[in-house]
Protein backbone atom coordinates (compact mmCIF):
# COMPACT_ATOMS: atom_id res chain seq x y z
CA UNK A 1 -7.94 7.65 -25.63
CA UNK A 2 -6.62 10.87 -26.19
CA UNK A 3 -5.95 11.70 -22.55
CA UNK A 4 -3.95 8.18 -22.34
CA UNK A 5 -1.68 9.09 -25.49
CA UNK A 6 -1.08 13.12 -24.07
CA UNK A 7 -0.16 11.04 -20.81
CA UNK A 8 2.20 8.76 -22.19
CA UNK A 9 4.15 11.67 -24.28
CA UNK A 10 3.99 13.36 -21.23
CA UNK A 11 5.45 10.73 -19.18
CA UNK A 12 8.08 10.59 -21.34
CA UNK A 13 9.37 13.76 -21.55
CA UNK A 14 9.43 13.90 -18.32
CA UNK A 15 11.63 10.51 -17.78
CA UNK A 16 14.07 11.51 -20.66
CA UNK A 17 14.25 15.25 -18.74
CA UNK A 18 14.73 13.21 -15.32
CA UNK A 19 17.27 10.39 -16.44
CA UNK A 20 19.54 13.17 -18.35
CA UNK A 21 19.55 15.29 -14.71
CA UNK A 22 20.23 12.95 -13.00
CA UNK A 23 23.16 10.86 -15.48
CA UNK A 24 25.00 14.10 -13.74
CA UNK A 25 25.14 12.62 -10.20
CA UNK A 26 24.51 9.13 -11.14
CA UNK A 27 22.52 6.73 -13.23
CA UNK A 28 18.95 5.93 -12.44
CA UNK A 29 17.79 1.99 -11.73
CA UNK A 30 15.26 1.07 -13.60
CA UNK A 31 12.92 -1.65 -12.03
CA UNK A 32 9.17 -2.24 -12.86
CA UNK A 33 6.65 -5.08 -12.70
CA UNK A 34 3.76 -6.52 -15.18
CA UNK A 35 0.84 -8.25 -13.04
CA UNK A 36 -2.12 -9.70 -14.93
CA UNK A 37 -5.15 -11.79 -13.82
CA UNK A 38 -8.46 -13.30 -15.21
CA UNK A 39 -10.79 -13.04 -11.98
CA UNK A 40 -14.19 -14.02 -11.88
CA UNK A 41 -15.89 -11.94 -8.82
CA UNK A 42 -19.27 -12.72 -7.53
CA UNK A 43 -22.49 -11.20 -9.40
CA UNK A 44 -20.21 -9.39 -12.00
CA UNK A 45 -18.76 -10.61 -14.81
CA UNK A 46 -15.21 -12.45 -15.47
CA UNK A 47 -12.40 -10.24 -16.47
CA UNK A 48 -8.62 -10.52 -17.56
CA UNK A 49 -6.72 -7.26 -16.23
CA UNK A 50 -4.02 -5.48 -14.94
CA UNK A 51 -3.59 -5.28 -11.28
CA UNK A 52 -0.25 -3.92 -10.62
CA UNK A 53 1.88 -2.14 -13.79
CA UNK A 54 3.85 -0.10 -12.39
CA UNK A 55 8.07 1.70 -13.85
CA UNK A 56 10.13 2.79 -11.69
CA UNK A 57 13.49 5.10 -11.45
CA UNK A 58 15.92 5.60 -8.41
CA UNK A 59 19.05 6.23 -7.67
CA UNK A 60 21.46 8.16 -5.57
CA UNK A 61 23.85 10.88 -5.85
CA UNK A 62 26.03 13.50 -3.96
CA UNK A 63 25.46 16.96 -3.99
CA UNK A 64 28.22 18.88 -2.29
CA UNK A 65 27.85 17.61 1.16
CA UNK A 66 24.41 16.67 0.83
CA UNK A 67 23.38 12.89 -0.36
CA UNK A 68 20.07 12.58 -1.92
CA UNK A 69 18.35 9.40 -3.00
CA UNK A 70 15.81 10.26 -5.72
CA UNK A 71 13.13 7.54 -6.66
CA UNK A 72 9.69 8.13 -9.48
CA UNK A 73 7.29 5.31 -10.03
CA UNK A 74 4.21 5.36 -12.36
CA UNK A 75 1.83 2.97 -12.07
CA UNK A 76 -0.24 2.22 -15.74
CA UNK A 77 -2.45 -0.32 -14.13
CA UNK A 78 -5.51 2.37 -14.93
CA UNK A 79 -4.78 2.64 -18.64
CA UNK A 80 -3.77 -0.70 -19.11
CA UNK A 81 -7.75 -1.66 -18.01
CA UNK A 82 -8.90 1.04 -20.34
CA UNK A 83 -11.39 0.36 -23.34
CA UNK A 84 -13.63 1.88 -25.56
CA UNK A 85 -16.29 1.51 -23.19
CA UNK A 86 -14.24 2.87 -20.02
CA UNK A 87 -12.03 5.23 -22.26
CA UNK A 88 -13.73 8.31 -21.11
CA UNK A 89 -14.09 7.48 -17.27
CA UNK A 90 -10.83 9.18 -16.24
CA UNK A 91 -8.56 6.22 -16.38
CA UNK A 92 -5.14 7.64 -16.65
CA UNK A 93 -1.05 7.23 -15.85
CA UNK A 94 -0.94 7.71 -11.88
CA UNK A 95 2.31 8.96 -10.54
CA UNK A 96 2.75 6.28 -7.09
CA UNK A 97 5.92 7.50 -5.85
CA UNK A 98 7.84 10.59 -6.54
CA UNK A 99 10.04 11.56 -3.69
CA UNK A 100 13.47 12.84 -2.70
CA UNK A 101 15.18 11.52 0.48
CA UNK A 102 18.19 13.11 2.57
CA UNK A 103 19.82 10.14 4.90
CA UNK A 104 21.74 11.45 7.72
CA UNK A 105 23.39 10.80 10.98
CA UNK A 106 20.27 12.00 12.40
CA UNK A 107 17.53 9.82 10.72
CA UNK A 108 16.24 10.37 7.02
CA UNK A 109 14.60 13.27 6.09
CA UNK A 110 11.88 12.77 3.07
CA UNK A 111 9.84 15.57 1.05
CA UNK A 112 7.48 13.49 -1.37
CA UNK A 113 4.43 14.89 -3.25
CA UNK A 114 3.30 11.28 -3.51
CA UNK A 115 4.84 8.12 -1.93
CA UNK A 116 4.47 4.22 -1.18
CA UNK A 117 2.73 4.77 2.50
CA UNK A 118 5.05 3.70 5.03
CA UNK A 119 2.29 3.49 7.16
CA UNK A 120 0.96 0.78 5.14
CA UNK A 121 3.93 -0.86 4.87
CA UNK A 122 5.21 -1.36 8.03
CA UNK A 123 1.54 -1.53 9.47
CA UNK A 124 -0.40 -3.62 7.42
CA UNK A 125 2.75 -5.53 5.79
CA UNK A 126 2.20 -8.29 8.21
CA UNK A 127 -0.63 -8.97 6.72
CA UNK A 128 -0.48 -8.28 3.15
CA UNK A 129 0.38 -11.35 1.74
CA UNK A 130 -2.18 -12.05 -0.78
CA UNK A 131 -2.45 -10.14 -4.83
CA UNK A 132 -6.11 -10.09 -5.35
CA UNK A 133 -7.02 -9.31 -1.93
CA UNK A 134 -4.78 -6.74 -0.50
CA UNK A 135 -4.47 -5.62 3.13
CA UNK A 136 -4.73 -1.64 1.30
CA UNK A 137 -8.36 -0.07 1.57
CA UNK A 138 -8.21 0.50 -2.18
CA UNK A 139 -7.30 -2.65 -3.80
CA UNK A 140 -10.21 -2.82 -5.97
CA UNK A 141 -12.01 -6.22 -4.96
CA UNK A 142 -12.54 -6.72 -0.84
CA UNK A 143 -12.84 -3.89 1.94
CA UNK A 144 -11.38 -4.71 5.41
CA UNK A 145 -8.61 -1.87 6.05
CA UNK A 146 -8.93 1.67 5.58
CA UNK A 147 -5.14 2.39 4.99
CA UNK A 148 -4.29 3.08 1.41
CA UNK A 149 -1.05 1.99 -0.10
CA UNK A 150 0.31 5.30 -1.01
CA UNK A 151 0.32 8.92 0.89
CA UNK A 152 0.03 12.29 -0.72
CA UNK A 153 1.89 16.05 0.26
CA UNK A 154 4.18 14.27 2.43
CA UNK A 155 7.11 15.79 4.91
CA UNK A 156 8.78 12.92 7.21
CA UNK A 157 11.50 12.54 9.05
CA UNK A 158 12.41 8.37 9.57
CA UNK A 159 14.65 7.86 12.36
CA UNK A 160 18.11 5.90 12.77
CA UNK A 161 17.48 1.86 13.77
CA UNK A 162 18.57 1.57 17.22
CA UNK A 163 18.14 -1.97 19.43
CA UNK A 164 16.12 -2.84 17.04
CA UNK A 165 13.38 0.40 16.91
CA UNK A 166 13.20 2.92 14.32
CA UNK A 167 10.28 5.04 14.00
CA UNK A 168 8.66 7.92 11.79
CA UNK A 169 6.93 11.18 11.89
CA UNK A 170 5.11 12.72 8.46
CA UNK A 171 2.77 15.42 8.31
CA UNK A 172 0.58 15.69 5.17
CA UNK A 173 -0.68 19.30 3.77
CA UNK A 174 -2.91 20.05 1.47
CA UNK A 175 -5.17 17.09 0.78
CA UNK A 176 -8.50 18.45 -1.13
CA UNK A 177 -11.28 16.90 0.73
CA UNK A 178 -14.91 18.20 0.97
CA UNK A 179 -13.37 21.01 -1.04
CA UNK A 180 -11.12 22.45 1.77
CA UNK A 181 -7.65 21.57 2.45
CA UNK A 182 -7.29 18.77 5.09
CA UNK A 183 -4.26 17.98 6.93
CA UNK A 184 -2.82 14.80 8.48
CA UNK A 185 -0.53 13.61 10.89
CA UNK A 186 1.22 10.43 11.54
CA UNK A 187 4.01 8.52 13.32
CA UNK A 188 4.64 4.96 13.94
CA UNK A 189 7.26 2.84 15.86
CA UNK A 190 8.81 -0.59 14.41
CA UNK A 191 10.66 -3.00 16.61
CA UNK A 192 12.28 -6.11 14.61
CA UNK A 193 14.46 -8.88 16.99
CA UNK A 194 18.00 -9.60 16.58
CA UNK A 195 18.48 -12.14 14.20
CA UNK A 196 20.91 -13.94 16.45
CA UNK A 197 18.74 -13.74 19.26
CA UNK A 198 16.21 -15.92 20.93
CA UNK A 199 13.05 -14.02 19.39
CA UNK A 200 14.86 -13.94 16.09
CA UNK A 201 11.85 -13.75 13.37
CA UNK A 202 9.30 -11.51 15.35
CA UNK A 203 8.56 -7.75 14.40
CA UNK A 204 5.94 -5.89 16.05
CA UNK A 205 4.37 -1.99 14.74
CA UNK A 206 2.45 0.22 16.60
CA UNK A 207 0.69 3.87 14.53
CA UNK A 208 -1.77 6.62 13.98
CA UNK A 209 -3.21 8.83 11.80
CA UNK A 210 -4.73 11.86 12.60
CA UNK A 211 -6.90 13.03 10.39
CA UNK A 212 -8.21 17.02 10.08
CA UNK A 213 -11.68 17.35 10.99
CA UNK A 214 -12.30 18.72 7.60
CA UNK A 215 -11.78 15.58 6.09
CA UNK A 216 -14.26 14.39 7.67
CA UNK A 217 -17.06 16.21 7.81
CA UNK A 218 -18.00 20.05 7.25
CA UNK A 219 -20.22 19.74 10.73
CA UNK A 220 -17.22 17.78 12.13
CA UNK A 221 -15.72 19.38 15.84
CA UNK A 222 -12.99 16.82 16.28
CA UNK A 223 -10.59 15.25 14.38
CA UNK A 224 -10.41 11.44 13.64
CA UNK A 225 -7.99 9.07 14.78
CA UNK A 226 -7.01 5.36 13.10
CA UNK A 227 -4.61 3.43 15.24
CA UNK A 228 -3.02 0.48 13.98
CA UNK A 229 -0.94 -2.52 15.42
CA UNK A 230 0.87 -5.03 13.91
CA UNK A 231 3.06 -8.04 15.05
CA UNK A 232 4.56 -11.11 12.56
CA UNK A 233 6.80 -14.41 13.36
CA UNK A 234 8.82 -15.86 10.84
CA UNK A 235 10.62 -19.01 11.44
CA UNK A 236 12.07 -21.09 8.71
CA UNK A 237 9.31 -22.29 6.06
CA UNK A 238 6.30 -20.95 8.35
CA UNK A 239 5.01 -17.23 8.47
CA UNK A 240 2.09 -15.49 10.60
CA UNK A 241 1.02 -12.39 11.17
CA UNK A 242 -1.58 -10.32 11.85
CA UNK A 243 -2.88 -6.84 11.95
CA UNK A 244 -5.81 -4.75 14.04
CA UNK A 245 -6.81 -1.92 12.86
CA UNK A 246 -9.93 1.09 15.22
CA UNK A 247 -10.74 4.19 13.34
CA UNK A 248 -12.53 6.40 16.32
CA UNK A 249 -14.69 9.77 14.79
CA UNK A 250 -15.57 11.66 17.58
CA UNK A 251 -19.20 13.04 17.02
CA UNK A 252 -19.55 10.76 14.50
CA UNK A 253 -19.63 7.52 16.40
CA UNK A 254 -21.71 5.53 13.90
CA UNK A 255 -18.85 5.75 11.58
CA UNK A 256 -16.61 3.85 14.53
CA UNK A 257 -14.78 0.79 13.58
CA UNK A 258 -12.56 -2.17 14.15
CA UNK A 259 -10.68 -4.00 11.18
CA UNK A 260 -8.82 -7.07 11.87
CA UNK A 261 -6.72 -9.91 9.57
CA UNK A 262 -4.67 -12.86 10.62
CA UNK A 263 -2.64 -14.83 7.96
CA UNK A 264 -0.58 -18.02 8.37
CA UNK A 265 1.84 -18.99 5.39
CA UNK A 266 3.88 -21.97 4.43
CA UNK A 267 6.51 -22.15 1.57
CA UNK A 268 8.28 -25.14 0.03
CA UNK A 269 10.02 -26.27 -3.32
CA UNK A 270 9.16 -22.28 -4.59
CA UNK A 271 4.71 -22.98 -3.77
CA UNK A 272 3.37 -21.05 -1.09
CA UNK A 273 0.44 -22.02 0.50
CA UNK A 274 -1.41 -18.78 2.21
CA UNK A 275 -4.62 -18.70 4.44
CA UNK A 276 -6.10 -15.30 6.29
CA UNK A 277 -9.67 -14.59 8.48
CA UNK A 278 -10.34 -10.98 7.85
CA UNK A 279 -13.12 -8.78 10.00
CA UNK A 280 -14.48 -5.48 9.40
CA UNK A 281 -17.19 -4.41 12.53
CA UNK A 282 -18.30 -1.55 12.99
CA UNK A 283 -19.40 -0.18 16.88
CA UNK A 284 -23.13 0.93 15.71
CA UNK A 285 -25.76 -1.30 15.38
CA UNK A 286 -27.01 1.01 12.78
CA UNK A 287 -24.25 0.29 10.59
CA UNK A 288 -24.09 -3.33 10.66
CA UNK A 289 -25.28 -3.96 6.62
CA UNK A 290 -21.72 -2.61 6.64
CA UNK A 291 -19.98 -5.56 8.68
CA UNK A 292 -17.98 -7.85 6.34
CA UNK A 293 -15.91 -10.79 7.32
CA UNK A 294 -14.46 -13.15 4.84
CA UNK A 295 -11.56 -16.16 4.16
CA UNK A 296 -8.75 -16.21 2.11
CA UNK A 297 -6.59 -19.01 0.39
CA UNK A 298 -3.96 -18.75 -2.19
CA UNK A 299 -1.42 -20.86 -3.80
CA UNK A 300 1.96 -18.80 -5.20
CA UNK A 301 4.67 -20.45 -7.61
CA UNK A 302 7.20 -18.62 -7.57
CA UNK A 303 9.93 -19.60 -10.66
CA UNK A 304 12.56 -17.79 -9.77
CA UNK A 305 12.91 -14.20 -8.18
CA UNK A 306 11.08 -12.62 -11.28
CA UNK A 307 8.47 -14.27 -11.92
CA UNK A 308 5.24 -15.80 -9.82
CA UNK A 309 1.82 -17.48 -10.45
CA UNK A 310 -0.78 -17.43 -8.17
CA UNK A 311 -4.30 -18.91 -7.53
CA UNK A 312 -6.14 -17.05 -5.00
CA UNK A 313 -10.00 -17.46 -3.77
CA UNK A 314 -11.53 -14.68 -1.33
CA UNK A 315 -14.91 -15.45 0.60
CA UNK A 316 -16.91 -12.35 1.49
CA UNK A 317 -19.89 -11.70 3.01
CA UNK A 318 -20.34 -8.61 1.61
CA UNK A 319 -22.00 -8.14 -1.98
CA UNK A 320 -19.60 -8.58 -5.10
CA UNK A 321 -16.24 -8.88 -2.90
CA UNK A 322 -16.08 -12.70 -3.46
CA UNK A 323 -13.53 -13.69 -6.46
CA UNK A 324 -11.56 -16.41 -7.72
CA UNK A 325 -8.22 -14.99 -9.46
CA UNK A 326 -5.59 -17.05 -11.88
CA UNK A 327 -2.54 -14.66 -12.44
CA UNK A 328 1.21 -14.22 -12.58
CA UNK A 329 3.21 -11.04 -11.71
CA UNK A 330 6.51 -10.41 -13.71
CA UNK A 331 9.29 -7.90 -12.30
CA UNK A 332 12.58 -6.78 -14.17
């Protein structure tokens, strides 16, 4: 526990040092969220936990002639799961988002040691409707997508929404992988319709990642490429969407894949009733112990803005990714 407690004073100090800079452009927001669940996942035993604890501080201010919006979020899901048995496993305060961003005529610029992916948002949003079973590759219970929800050593530029488009360009440095830096690239492009027009309730995404061949593998020649598409229709009480996801490794075509999810929702009186197929395939026969596919179905309350219940059950065919969850999520 003694890592948690020299990670809490630290996290302190360093909010009280960050609130009392910035009090001398302008105050800070503070937002955060409390999400708890008892899940009971196949062969393992039932649990109540954390699954998304997260603070968070933003704000805006002028600087001369330059604006900056300034946002830090810290995410204590980890230690809130901690116990004496798991107290020594590494479990600590994560930093998910500290980033500055520069809006201008000319699109947003954004310098971010860590941040919320966009690429998962805008990707893999349409699909990402559930709390147990998250669209991100690391959401602790099912597999199907290899995106993660947050994004490391960022530099992106976002540009102006025009007809509808906007797009983005990062480039990631300095990822430790294999023990050599690895470098990434991405972009993606995000059309929404006009909400006074005929397709009114329709967005479609379209994005890569490109992903150094060190990453990979130290016997690796070319670098990997996951390529995403997206499209989602909303009209009235009634939601769909759905999400396909290839990750190609040249020279290392057993690792090929193809990761897909549909979802359908319906809301009324504050319940939403949610249903998605997800697929995970990969190209090699070899690799097919690997394959899962499984169903979703949840049921959200939500009691007002703040505060939601949910009852979700995930079907798996892999090993241990089947649950049952009973939770509520509270923001403020």
């Amino acid at each position: 526990m003694k890592k948690t407690k020299l990670a809490l004073a630290t996290t302190g100090i360093c909010l009280a040092m960050f609130a009392n800079s910035a009090a001398q452009a302008a105050a800070p927001t503070v937002s955060g969220q409390i999400g708890a669940r008892i899940i009971d996942r196949n062969n393992l035993d039932r649990e109540v936990e954390a699954y998304d604890m997260r603070l968070g501080f933003k704000g805006v201010g002028k600087y001369g002639n330059v604006t900056a919006l300034y946002q830090l979020e810290i995410d204590y899901t980890g230690s809130a799961n901690d116990s004496a048995v798991t107290s020594d496993a590494g479990d600590e305060i994560q930093i998910r988002n500290a980033r500055l961003l520069f809006p201008t005529k000319y699109g947003t610029f954004v310098i971010a040691p860590k941040s919320p992916s966009s690429q998962f948002s805008v990707l893999y949003g349409a699909v990402d409707i559930f709390e147990t079973n998250g669209a991100n590759a690391d959401n602790g219970t099912s597999r199907i997508f290899d995106q993660g929800q947050t994004s490391t050593h960022v530099l992106a530029w976002a540009s102006p929404k025009k007809a509808g488009f906007k797009g983005l360009l990062s480039y990631l440095t300095g990822a430790d992988s294999n023990g050599v830096d690895a470098d990434y690239t991405t972009w993606w492009l995000d059309w929404e319709a006009d909400k006074e027009g005929a397709l009114s309730g329709l967005r479609a995404a379209v994005g890569q990642v490109f992903i150094d061949k060190k990453a990979i593998h130290a016997a690796a020649t070319e670098q990997a490429v996951r390529t995403a598409a997206s499209i989602g229709y909303k009209r009235g009480s009634f939601y769909v969407g759905a999400t396909h996801e290839t990750y190609d490794f040249d020279g290392f075509g057993a690792q090929d894949r193809q990761n897909t999810g549909i979802v359908a929702s319906y809301t009324q009186n504050g319940y939403t009733l949610g249903v998605g197929q997800f697929n995970r395939d990969f190209d090699a026969a070899a690799m097919d112990t690997q394959d899962n596919s499984g169903t979703v179905i949840s049921i959200k309350k939500q009691v007002d803005k703040d505060l939601m219940f949910f009852l979700e059950s995930g079907d798996f065919d892999l090993e241990d990714q089947s649950s049952v969850s009973l939770g509520a999520k509270l923001s403020f």
